[in-house]
C-alpha atoms as a PDB file:
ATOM      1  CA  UNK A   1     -91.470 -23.516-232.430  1.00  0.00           C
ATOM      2  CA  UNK A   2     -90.307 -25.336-235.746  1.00  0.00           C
ATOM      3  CA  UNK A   3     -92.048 -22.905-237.721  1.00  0.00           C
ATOM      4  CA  UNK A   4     -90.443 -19.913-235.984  1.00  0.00           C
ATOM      5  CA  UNK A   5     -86.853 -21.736-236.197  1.00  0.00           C
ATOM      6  CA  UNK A   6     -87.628 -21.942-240.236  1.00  0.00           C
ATOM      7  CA  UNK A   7     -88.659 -18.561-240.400  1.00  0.00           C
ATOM      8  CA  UNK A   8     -85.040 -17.532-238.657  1.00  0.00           C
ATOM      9  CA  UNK A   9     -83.140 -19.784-240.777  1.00  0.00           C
ATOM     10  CA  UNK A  10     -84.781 -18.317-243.893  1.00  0.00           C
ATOM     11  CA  UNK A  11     -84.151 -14.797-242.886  1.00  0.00           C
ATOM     12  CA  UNK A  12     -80.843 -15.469-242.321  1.00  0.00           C
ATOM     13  CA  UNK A  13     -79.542 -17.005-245.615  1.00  0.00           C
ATOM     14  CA  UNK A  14     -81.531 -14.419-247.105  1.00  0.00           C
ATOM     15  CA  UNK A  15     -79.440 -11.915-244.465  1.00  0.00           C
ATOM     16  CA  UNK A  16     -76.487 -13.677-245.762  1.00  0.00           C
ATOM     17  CA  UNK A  17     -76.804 -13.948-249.422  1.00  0.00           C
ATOM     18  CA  UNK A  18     -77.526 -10.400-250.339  1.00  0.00           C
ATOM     19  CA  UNK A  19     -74.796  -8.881-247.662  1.00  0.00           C
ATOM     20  CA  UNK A  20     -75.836  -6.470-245.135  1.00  0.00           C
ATOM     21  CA  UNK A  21     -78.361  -4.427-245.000  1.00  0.00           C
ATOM     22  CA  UNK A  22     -78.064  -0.755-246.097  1.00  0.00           C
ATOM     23  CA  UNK A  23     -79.455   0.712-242.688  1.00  0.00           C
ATOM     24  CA  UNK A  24     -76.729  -1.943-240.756  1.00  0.00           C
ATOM     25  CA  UNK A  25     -74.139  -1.361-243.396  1.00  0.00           C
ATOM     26  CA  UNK A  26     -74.242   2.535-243.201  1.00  0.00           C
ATOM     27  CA  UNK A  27     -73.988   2.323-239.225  1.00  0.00           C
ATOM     28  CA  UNK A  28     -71.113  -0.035-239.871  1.00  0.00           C
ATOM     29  CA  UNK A  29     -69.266   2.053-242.254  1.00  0.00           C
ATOM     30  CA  UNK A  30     -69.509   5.151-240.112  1.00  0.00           C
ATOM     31  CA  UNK A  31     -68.426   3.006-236.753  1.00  0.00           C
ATOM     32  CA  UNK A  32     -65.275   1.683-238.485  1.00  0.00           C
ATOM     33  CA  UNK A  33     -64.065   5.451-239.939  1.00  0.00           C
ATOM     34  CA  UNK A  34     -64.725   6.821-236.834  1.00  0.00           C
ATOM     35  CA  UNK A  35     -62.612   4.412-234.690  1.00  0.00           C
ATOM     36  CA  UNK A  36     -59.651   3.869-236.983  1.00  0.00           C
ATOM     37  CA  UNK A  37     -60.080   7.724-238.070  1.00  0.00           C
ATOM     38  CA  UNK A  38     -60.156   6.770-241.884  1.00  0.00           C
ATOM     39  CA  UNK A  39     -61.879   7.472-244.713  1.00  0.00           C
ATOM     40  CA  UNK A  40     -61.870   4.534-247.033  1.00  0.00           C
ATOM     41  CA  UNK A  41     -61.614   1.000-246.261  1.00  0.00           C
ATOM     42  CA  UNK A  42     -62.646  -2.318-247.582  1.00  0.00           C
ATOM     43  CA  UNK A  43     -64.198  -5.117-245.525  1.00  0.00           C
ATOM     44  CA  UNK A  44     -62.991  -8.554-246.882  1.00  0.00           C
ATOM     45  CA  UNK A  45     -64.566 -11.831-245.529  1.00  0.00           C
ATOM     46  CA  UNK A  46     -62.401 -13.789-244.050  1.00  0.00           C
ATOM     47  CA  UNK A  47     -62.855 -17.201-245.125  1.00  0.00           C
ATOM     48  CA  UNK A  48     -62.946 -20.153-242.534  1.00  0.00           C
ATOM     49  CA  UNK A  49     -62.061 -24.020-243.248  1.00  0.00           C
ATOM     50  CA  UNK A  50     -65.128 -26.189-243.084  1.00  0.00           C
ATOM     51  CA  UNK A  51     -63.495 -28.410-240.558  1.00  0.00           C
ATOM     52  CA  UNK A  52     -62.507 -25.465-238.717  1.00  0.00           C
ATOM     53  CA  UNK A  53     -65.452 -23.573-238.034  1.00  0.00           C
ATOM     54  CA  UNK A  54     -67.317 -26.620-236.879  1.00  0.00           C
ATOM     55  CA  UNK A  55     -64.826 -26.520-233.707  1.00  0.00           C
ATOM     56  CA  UNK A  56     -65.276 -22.682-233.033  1.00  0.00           C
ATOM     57  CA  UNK A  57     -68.465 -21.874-230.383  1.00  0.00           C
ATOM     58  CA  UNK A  58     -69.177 -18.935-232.384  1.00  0.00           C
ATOM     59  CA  UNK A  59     -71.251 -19.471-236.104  1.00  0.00           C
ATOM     60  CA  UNK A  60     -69.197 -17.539-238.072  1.00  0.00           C
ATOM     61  CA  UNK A  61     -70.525 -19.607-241.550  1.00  0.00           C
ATOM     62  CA  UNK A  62     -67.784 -17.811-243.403  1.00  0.00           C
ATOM     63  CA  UNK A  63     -69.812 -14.356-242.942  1.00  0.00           C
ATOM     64  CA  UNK A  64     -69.890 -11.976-240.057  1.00  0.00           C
ATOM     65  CA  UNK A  65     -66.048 -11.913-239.460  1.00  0.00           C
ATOM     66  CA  UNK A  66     -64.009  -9.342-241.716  1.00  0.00           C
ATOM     67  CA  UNK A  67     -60.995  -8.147-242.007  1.00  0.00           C
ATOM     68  CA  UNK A  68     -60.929  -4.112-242.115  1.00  0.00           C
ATOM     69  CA  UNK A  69     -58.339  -2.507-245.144  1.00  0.00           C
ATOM     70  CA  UNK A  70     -57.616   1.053-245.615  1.00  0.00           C
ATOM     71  CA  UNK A  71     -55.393   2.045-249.101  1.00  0.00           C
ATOM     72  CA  UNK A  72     -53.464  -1.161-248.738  1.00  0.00           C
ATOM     73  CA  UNK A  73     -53.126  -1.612-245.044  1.00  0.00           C
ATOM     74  CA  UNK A  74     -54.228  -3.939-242.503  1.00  0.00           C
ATOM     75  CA  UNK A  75     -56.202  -1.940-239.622  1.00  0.00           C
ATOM     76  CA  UNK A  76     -57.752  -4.923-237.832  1.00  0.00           C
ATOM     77  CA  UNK A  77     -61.406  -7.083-237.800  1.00  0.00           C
ATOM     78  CA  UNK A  78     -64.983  -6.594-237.469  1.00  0.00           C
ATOM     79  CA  UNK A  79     -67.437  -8.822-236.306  1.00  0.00           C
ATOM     80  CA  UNK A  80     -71.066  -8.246-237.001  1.00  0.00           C
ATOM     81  CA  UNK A  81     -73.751 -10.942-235.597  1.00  0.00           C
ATOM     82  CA  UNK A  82     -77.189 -10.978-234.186  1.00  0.00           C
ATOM     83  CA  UNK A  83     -77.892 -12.024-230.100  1.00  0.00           C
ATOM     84  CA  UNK A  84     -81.633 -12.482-229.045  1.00  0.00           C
ATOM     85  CA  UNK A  85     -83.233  -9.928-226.701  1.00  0.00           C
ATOM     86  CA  UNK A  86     -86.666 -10.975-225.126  1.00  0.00           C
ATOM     87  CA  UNK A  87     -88.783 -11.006-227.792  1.00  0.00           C
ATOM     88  CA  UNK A  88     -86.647 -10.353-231.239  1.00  0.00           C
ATOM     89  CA  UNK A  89     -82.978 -10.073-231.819  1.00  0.00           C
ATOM     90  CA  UNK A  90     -80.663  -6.632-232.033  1.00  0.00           C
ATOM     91  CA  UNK A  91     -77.800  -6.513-234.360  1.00  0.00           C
ATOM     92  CA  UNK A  92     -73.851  -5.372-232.854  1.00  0.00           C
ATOM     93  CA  UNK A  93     -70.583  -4.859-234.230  1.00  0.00           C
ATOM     94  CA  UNK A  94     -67.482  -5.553-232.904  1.00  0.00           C
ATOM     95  CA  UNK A  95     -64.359  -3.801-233.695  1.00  0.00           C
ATOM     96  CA  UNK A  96     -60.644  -5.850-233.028  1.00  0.00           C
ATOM     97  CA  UNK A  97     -57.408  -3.871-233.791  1.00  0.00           C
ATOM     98  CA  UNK A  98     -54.804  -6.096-235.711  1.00  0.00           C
ATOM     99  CA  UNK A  99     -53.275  -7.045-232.234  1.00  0.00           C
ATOM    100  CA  UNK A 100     -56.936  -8.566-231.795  1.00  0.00           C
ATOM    101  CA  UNK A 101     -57.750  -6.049-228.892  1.00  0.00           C
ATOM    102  CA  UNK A 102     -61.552  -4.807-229.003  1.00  0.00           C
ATOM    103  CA  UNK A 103     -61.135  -1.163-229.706  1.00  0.00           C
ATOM    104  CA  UNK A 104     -65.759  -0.743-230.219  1.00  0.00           C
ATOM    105  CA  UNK A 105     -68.587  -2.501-229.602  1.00  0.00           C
ATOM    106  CA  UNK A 106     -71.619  -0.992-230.413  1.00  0.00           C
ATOM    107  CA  UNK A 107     -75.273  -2.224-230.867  1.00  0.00           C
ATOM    108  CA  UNK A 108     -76.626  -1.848-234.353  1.00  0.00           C
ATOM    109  CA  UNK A 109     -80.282  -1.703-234.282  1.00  0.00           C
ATOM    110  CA  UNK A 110     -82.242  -2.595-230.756  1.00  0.00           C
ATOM    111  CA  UNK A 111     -85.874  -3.886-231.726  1.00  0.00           C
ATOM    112  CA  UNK A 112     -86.879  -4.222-228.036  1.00  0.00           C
ATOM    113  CA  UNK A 113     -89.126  -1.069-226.027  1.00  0.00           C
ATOM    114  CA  UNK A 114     -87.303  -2.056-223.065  1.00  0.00           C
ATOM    115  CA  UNK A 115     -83.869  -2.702-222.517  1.00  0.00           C
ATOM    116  CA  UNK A 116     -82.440  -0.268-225.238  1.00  0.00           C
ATOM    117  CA  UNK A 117     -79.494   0.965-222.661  1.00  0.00           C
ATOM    118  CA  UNK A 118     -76.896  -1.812-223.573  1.00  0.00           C
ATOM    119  CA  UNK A 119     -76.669   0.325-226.513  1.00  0.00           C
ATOM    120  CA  UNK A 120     -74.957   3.012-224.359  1.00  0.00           C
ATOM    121  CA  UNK A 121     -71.133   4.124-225.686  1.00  0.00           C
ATOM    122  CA  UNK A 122     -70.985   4.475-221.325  1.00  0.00           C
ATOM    123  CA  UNK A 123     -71.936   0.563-221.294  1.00  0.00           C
ATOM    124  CA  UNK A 124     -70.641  -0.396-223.888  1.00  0.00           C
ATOM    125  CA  UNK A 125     -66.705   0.996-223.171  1.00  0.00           C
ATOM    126  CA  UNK A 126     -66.351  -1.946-220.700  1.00  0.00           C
ATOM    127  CA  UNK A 127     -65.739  -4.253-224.123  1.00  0.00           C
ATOM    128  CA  UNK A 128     -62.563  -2.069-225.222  1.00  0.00           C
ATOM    129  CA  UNK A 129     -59.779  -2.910-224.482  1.00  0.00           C
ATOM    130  CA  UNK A 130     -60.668  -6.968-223.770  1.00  0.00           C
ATOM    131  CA  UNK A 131     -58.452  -9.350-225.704  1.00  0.00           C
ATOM    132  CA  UNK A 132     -58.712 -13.317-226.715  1.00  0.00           C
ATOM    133  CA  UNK A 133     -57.262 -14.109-223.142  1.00  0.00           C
ATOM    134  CA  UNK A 134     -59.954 -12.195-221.487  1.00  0.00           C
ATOM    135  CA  UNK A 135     -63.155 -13.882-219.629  1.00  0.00           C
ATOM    136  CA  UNK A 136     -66.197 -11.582-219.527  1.00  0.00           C
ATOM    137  CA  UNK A 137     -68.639 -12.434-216.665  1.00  0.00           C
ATOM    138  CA  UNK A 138     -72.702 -10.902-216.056  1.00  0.00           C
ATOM    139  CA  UNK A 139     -72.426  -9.398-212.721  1.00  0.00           C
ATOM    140  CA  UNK A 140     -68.680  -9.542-212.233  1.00  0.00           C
ATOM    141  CA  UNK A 141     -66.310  -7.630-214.901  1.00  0.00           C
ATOM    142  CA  UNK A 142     -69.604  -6.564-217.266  1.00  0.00           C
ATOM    143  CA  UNK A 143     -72.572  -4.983-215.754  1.00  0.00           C
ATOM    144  CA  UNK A 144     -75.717  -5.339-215.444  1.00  0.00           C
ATOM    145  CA  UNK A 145     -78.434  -2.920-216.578  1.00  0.00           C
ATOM    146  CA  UNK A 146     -81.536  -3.414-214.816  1.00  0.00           C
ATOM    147  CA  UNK A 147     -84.671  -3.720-217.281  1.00  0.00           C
ATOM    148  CA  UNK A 148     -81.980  -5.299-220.373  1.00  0.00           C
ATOM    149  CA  UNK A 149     -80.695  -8.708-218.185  1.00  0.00           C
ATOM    150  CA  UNK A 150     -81.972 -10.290-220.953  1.00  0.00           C
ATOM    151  CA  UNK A 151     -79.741  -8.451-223.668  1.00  0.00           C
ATOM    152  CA  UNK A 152     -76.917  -7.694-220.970  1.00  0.00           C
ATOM    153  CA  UNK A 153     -76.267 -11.155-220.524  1.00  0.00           C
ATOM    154  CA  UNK A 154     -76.900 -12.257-224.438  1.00  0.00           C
ATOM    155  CA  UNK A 155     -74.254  -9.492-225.765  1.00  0.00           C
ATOM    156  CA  UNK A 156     -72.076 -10.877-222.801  1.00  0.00           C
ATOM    157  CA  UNK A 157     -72.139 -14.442-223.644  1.00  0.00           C
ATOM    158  CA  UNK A 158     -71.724 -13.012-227.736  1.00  0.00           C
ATOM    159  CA  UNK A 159     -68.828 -11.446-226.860  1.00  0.00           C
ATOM    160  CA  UNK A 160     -67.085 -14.415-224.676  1.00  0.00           C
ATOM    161  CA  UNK A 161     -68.029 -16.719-227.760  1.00  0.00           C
ATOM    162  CA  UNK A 162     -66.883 -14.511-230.136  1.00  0.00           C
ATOM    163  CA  UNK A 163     -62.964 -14.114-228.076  1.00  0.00           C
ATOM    164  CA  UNK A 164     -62.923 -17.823-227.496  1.00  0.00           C
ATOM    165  CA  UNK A 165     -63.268 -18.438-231.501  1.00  0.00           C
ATOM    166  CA  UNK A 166     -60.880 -15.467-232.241  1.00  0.00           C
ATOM    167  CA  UNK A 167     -58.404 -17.356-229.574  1.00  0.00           C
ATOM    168  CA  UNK A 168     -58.950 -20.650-231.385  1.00  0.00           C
ATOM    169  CA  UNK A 169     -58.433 -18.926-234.997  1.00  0.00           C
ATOM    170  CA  UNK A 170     -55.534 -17.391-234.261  1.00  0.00           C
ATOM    171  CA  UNK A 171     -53.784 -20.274-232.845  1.00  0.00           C
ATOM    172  CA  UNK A 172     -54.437 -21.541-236.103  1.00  0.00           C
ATOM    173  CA  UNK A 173     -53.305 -18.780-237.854  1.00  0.00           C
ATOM    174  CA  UNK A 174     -56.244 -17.925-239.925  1.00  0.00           C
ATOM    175  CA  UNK A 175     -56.172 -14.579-237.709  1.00  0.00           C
END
């Protein structure tokens, strides 16, 4: 178990210290023109206090949160983590317009045989329009997908960690 939590560790600062990778970053580039219907745009890392990301439930480690530019104006933010599955992890991006409403979520890559639905634009609609204020619950307001519990509920409880830290940072106006 030690071993494995290394090996994550290391593959993650190595994730981390080289940027994304092309496959994610060309799905990411092609999400964010296709939702803000632009172009060009620059993602710029938002940077997060020390002493303020140790208080946010999401890991945010100054990467993974960015905020989304198009010739010199503000569009809004993009989150891009990792949430386990059964057996691996699958990558996701979230899309927040600058009123921090999720306009797209979307699953990245899926390394699972089973349980690839969550990556469904059908499934995956129930995200958009959910703001900071908003509570999402397995079962209740997010659905379940039988054969993906697993990833259902991980990409739920990623996306209620990720609103509660955007509530908390922009009461603190980094956001």
């Amino acid at each position: 178990m030690k071993f494995k939590n290394y090996i994550l560790v290391s593959v993650a600062l190595l994730f981390l210290s080289f940027g994304l990778p092309k496959n994610i970053q060309k799905k990411v580039d092609k999400t964010i023109k296709s939702a803000f219907k632009i172009d060009t745009f620059t993602l710029n890392t938002i940077r997060i206090p020390s002493e303020i990301i140790t208080t946010l439930p999401s890991t945010f480690n100054n990467n993974g949160l960015y905020k989304i530019i198009s010739e010199d104006t503000f569009l809004g933010y993009a989150y891009i983590a990792k949430a386990p599955s059964r057996d691996d992890n699958f990558d996701y991006l979230v899309l927040f317009d600058k009123n921090l409403i999720i306009v797209k979520a979307k699953v990245l890559i899926y390394r699972e045989d089973y349980g690839g639905e969550i990556g469904s634009r059908r499934w995956l609609k129930q995200f958009i329009g959910k703001t900071k204020d908003d509570v999402l619950n397995y079962g209740d307001n997010i659905a379940a997908i039988s054969g993906a519990t697993i990833s259902v509920r991980s990409m739920t409880i990623g996306i209620n960690t990720l609103l509660r830290s955007i509530k908390i940072l922009h009461k603190k106006n980094i956001l």
